[in-house]
N, C-alpha and C. Protein backbone atom coordinates (compact mmCIF):
# COMPACT_ATOMS: atom_id res chain seq x y z
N UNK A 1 28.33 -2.11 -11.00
CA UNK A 1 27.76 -2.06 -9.66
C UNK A 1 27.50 -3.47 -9.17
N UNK A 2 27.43 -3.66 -7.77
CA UNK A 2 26.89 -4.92 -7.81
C UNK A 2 25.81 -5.36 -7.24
N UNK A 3 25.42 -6.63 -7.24
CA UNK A 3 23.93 -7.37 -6.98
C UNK A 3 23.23 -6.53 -5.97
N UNK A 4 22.38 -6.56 -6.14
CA UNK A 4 21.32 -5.93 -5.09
C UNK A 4 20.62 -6.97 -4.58
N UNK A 5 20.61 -7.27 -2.91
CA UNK A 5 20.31 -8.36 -2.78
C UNK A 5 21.25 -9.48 -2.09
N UNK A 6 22.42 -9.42 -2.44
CA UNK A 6 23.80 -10.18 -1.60
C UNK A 6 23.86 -9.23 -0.26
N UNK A 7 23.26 -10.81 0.55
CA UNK A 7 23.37 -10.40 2.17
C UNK A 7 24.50 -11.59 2.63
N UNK A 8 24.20 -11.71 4.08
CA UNK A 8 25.23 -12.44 4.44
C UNK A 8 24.76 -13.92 4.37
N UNK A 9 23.66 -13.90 3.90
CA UNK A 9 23.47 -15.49 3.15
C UNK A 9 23.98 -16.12 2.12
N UNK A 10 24.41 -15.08 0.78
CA UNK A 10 25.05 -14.99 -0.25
C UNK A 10 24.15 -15.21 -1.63
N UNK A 11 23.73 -15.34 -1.10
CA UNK A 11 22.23 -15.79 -2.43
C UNK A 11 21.84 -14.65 -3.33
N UNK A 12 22.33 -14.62 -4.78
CA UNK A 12 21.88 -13.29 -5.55
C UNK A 12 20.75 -13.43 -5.62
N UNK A 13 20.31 -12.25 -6.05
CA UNK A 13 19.26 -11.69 -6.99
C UNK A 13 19.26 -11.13 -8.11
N UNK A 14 18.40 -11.30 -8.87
CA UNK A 14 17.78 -11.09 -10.35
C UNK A 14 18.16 -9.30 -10.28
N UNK A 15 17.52 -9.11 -9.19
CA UNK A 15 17.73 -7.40 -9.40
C UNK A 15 18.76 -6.58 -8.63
N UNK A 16 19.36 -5.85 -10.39
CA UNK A 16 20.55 -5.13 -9.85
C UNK A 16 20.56 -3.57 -9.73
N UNK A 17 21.26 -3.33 -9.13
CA UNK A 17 21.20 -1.59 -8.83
C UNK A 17 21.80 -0.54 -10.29
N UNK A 18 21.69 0.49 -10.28
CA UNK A 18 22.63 0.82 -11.18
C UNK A 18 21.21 1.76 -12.59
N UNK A 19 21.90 2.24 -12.81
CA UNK A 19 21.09 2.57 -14.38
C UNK A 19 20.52 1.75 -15.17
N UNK A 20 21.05 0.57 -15.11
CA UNK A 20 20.17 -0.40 -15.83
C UNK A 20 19.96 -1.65 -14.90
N UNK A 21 19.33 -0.92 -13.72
CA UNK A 21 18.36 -1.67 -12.98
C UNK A 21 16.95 -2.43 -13.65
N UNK A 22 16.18 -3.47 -13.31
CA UNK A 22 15.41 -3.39 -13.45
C UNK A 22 13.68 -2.97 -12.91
N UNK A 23 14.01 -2.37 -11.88
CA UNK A 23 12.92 -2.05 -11.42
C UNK A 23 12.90 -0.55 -11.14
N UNK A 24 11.93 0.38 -10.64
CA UNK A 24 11.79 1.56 -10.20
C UNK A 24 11.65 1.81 -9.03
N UNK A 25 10.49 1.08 -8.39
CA UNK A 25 10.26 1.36 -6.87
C UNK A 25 10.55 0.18 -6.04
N UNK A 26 10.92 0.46 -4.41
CA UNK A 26 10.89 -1.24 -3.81
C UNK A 26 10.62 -0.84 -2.38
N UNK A 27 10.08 -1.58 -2.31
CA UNK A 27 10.13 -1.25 -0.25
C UNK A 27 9.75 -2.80 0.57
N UNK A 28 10.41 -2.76 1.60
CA UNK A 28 10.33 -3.72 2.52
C UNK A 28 8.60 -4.39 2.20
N UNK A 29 8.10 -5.56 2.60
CA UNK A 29 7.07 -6.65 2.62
C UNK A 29 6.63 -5.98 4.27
N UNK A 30 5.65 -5.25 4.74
CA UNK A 30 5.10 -5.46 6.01
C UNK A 30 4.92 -6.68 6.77
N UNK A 31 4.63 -7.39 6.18
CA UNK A 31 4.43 -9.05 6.94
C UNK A 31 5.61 -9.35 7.32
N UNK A 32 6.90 -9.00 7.17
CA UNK A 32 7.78 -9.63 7.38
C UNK A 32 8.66 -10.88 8.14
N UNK A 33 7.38 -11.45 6.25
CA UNK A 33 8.06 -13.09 6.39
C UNK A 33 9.34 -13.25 5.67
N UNK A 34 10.09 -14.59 5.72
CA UNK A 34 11.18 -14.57 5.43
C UNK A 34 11.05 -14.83 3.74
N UNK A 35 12.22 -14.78 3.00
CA UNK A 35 12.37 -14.96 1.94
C UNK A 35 11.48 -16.65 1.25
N UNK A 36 10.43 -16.98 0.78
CA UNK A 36 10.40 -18.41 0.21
C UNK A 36 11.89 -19.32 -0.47
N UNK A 37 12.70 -17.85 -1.23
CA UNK A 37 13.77 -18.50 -1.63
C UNK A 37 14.73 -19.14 -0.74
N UNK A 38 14.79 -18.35 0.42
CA UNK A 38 15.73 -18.78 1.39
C UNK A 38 15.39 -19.51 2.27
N UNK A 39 13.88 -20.21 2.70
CA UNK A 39 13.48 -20.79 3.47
C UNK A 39 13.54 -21.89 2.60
N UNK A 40 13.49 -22.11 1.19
CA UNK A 40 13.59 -23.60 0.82
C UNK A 40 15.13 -23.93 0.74
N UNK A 41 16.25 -23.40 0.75
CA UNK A 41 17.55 -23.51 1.29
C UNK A 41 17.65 -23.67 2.19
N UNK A 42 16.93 -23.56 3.25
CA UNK A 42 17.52 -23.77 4.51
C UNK A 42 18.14 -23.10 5.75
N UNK A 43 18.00 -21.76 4.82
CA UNK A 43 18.92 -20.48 5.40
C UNK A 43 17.51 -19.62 6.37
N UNK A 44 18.05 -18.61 7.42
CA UNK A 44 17.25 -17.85 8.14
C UNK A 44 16.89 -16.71 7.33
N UNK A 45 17.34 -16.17 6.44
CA UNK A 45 17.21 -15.17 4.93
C UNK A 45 17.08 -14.48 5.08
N UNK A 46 16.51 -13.13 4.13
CA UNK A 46 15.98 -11.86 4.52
C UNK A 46 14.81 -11.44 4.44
N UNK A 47 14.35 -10.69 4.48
CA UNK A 47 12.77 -10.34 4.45
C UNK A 47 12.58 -9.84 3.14
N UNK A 48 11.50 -10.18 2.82
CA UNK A 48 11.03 -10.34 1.41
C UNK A 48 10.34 -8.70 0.95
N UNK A 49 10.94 -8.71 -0.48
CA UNK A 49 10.73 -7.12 -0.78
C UNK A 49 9.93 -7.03 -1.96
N UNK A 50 9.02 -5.85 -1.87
CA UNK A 50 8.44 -5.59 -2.83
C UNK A 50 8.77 -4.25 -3.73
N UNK A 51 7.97 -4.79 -4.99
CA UNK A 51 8.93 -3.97 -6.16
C UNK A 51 7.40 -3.11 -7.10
N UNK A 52 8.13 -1.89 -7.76
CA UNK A 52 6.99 -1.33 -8.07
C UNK A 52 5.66 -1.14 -8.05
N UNK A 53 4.61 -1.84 -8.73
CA UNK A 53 3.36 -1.96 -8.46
C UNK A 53 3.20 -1.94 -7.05
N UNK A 54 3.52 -3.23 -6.88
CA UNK A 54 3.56 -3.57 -5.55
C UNK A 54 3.94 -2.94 -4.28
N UNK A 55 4.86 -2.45 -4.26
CA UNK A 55 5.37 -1.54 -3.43
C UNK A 55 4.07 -0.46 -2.99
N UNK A 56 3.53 0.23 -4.31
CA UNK A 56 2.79 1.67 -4.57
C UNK A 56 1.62 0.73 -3.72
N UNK A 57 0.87 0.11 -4.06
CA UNK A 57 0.20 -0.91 -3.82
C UNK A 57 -0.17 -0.70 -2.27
N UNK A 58 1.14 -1.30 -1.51
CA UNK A 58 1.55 -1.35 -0.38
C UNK A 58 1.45 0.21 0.79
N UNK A 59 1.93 0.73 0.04
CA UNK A 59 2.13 2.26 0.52
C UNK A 59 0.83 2.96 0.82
N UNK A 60 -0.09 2.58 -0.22
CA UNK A 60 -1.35 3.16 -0.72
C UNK A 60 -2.32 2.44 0.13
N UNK A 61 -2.06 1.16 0.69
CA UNK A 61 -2.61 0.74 1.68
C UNK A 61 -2.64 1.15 3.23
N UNK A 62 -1.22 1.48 3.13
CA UNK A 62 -0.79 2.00 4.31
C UNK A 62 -1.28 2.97 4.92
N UNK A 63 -1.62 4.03 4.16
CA UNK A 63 -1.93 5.42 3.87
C UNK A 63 -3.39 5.50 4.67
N UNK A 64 -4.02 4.61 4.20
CA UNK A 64 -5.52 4.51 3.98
C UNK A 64 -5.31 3.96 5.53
N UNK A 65 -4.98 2.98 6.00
CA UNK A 65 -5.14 2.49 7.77
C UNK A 65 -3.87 2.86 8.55
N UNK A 66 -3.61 4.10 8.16
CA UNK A 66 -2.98 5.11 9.58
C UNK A 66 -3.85 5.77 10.23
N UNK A 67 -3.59 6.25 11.28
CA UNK A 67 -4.54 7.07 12.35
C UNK A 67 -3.67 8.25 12.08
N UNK A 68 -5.05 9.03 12.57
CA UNK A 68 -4.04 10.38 13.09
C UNK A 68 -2.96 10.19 14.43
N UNK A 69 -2.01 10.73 14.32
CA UNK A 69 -0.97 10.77 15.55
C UNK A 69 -0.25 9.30 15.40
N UNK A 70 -0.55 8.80 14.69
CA UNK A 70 0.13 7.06 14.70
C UNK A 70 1.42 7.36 14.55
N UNK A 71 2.15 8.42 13.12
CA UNK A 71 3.44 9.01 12.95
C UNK A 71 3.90 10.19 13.39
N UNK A 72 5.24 9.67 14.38
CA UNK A 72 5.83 10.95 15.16
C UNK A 72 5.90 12.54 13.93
N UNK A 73 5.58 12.66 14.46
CA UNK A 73 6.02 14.17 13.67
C UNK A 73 5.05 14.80 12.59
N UNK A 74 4.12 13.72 12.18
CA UNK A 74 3.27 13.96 11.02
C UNK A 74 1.75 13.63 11.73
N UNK A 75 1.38 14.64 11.93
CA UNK A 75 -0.27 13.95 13.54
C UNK A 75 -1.01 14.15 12.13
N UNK A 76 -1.19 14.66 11.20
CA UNK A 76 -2.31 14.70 10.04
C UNK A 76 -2.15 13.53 8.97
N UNK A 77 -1.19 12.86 9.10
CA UNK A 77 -0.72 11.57 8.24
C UNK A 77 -1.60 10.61 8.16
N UNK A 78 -2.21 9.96 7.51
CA UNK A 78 -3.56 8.55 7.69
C UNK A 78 -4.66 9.35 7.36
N UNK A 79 -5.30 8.20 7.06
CA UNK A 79 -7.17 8.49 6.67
C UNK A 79 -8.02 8.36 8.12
N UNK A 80 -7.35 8.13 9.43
CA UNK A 80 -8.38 8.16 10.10
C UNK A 80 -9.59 7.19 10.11
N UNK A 81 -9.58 6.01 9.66
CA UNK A 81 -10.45 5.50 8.90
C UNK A 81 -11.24 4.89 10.24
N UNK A 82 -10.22 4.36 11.43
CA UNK A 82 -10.57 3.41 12.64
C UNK A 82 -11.65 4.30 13.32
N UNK A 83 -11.45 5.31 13.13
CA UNK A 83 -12.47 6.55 14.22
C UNK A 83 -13.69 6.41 13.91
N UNK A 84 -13.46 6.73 12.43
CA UNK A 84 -15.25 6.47 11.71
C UNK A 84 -15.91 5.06 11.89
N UNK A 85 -15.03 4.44 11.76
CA UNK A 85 -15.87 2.88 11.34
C UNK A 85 -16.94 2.82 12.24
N UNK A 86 -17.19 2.76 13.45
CA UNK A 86 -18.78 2.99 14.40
C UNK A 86 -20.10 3.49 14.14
N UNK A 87 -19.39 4.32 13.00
CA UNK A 87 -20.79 5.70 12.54
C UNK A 87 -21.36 5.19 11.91
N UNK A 88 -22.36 5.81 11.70
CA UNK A 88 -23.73 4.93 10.65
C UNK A 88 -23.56 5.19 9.72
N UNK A 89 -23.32 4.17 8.61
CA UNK A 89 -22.76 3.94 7.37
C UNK A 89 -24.18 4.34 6.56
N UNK A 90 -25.28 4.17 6.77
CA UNK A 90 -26.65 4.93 5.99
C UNK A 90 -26.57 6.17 6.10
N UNK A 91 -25.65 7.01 6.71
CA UNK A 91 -25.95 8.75 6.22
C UNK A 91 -24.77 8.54 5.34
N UNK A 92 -24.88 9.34 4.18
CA UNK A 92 -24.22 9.61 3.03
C UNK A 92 -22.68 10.92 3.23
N UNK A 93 -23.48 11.16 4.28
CA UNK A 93 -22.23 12.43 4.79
C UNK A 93 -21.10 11.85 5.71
N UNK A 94 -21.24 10.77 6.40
CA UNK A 94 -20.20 9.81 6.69
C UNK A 94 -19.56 9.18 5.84
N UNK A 95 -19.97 8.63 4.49
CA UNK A 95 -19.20 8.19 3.66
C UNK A 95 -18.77 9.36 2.92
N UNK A 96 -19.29 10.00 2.42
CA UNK A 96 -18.46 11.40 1.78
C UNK A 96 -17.08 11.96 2.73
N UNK A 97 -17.66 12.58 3.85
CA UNK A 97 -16.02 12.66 4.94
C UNK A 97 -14.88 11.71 4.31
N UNK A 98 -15.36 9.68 4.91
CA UNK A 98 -14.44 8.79 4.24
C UNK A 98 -13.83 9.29 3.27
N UNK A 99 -14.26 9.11 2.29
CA UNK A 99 -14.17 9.24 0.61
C UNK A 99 -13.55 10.50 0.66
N UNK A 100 -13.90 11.36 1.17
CA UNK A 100 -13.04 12.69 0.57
C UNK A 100 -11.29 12.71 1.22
N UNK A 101 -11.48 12.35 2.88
CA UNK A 101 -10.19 12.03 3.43
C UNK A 101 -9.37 11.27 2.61
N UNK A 102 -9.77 10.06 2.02
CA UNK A 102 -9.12 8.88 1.29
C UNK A 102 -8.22 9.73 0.37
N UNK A 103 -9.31 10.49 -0.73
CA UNK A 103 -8.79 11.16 -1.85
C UNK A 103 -7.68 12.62 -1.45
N UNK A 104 -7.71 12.84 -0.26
CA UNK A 104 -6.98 14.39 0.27
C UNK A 104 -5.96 13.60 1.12
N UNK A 105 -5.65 12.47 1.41
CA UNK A 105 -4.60 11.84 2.12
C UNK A 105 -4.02 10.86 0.81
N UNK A 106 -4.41 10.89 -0.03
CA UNK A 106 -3.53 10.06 -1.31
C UNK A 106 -2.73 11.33 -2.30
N UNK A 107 -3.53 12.06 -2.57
CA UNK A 107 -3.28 13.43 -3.60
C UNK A 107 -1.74 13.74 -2.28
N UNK A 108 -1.75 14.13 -1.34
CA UNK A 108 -0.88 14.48 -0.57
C UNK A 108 0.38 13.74 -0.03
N UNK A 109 -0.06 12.08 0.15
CA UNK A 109 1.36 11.82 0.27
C UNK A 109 1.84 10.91 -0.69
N UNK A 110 0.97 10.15 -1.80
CA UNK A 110 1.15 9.48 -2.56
C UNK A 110 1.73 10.19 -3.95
N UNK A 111 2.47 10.91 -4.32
CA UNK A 111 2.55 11.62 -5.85
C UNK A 111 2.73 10.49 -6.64
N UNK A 112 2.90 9.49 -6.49
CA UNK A 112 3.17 8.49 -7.68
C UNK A 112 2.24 8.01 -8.17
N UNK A 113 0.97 8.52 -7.88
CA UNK A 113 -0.29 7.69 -8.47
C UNK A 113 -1.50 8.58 -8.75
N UNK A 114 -2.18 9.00 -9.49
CA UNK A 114 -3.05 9.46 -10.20
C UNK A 114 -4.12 8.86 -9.70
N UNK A 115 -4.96 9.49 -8.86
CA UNK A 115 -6.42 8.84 -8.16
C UNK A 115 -7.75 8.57 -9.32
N UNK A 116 -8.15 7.55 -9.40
CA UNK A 116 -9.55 7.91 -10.64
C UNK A 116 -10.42 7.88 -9.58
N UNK A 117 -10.88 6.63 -8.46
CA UNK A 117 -11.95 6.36 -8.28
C UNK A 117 -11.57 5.50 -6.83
N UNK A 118 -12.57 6.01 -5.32
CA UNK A 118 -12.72 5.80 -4.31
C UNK A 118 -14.15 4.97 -4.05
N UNK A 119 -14.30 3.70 -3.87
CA UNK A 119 -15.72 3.36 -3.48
C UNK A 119 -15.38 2.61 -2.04
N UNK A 120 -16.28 2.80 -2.06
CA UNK A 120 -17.31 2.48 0.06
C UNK A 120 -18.46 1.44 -0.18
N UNK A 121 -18.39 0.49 0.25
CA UNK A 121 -18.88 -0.53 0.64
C UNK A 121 -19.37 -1.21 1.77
N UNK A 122 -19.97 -0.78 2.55
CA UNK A 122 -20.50 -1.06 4.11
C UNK A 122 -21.33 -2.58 3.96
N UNK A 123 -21.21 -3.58 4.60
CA UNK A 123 -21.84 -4.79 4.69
C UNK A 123 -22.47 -5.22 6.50
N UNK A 124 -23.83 -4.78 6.07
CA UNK A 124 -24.40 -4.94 8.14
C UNK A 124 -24.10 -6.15 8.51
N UNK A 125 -24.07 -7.22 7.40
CA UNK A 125 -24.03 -8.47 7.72
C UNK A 125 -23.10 -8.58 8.46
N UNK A 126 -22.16 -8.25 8.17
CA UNK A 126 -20.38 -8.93 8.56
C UNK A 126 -19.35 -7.82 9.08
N UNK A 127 -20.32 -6.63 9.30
CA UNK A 127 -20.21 -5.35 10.15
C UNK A 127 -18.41 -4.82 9.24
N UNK A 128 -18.29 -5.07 7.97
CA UNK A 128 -17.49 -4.45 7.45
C UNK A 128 -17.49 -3.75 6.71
N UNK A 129 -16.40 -2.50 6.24
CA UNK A 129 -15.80 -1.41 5.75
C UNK A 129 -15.18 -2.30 4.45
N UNK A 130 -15.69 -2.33 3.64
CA UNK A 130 -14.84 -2.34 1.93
C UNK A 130 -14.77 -0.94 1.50
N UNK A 131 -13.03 -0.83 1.32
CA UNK A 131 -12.62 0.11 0.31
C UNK A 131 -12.19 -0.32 -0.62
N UNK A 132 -12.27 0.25 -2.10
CA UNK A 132 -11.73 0.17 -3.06
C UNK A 132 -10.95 1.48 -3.58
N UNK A 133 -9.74 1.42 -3.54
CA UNK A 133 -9.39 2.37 -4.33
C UNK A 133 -8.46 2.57 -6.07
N UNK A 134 -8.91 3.02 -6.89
CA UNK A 134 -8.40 2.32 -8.16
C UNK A 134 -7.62 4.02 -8.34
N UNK A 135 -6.37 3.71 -9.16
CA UNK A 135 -5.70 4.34 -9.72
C UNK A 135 -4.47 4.04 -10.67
N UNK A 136 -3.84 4.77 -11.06
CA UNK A 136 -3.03 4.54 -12.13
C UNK A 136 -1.67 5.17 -11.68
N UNK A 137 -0.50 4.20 -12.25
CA UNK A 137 0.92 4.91 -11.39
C UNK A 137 1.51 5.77 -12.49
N UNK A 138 2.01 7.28 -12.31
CA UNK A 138 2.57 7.94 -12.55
C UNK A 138 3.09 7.43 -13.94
N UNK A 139 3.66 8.57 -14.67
CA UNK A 139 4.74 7.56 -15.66
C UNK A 139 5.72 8.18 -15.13
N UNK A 140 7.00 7.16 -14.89
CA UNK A 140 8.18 7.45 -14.94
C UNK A 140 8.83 7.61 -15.83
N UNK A 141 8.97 6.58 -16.86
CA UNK A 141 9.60 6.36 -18.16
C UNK A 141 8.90 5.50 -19.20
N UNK A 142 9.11 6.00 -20.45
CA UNK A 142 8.09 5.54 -21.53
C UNK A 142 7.98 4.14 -21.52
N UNK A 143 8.26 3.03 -20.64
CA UNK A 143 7.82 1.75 -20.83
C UNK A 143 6.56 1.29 -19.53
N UNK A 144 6.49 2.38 -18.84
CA UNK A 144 5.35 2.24 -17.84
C UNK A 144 4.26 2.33 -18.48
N UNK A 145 3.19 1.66 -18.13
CA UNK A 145 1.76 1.63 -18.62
C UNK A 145 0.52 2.37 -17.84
N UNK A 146 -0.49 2.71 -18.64
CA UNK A 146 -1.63 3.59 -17.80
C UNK A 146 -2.84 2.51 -17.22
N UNK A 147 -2.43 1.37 -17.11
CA UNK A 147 -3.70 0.49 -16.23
C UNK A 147 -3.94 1.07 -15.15
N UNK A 148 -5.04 0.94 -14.89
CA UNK A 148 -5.64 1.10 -13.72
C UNK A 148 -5.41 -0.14 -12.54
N UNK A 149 -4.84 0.35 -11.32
CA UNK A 149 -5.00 -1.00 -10.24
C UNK A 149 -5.71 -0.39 -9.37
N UNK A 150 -6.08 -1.81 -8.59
CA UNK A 150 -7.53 -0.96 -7.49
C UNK A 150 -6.71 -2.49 -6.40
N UNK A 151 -6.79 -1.24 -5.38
CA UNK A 151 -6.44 -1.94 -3.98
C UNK A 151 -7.35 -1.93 -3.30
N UNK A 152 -7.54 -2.97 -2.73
CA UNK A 152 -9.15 -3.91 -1.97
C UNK A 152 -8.26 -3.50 -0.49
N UNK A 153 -9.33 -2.89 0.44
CA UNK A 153 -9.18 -3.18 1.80
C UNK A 153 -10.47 -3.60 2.70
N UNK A 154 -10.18 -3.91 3.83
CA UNK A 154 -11.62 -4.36 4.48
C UNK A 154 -10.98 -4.54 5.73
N UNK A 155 -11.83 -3.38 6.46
CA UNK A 155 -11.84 -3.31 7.70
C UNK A 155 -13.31 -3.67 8.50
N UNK A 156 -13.10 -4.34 9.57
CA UNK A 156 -14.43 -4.66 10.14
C UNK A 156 -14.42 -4.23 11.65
N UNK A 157 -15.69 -4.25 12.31
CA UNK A 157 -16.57 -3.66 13.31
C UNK A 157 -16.03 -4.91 14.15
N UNK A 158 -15.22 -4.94 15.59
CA UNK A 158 -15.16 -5.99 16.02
C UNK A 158 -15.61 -5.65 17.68
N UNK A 159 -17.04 -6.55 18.08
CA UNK A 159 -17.90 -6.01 19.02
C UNK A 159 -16.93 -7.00 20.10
């Protein structure tokens, strides 16, 4: 098979397609900045991709700051998270809603990851939303590991 990665810049990559690929998951970089490799060449490059962890990582972020109706076709897709942020973070039943959406919008579109643990973090100071969410990725194949990763988000109150 060949390189995964040969665009019309010509510049390989490490990772190839095929059965004895090395990676499992990949998806486009949201920021989409250009390659570091190809910007120190000189070249206009491609947009920089992320690979397993990372990817899930990515996705799992995503998940968490969609709105409802943001995706055509899917109006229940996202945590909804922008709606709440106003509410008073001292009743416990506003963060439970959070927290439970988080965990019923990951179980549903995320299957690759095993949820342990959702925490909420409200700061009056700096009028922000810390989420943490920690989990563990699926096994695919017996060389994947059961660590736990926890993706940091922080959304804030902007008056």
């Amino acid at each position: 098979m060949g390189i995964y990665g040969t665009g019309y810049t010509g510049t390989d990559s490490p990772i190839t397609r095929g059965d004895d690929r090395e990676y499992i998951y990949s998806d486009i970089d949201f920021l989409f900045n250009p390659s570091p490799l190809y910007k120190m060449q000189g070249l206009s490059g491609d947009i920089v991709r992320k690979y397993d962890v990372e990817a899930i990582k990515q996705s799992v972020k995503n998940i968490v700051l969609t709105n409802n109706f943001e995706r055509p076709w899917k109006p229940d897709f996202g945590c909804n998270i922008r709606h709440n942020l106003f509410e008073n973070f001292e009743d416990r039943w506003v963060r439970y809603s959070i927290k439970d959406k988080i965990e019923e919008q990951l179980k549903k579109y995320e299957p690759r990851v095993t949820l342990r643990n959702v925490l909420l973090q409200f700061d009056e100071d700096y009028l922000e939303l810390n989420i943490e969410v920690v989990f563990t990725i699926n096994a695919v194949s017996v060389t994947n590991t059961t660590e736990e990763i926890t993706v940091k988000i922080q959304m804030e109150r902007i008056r």
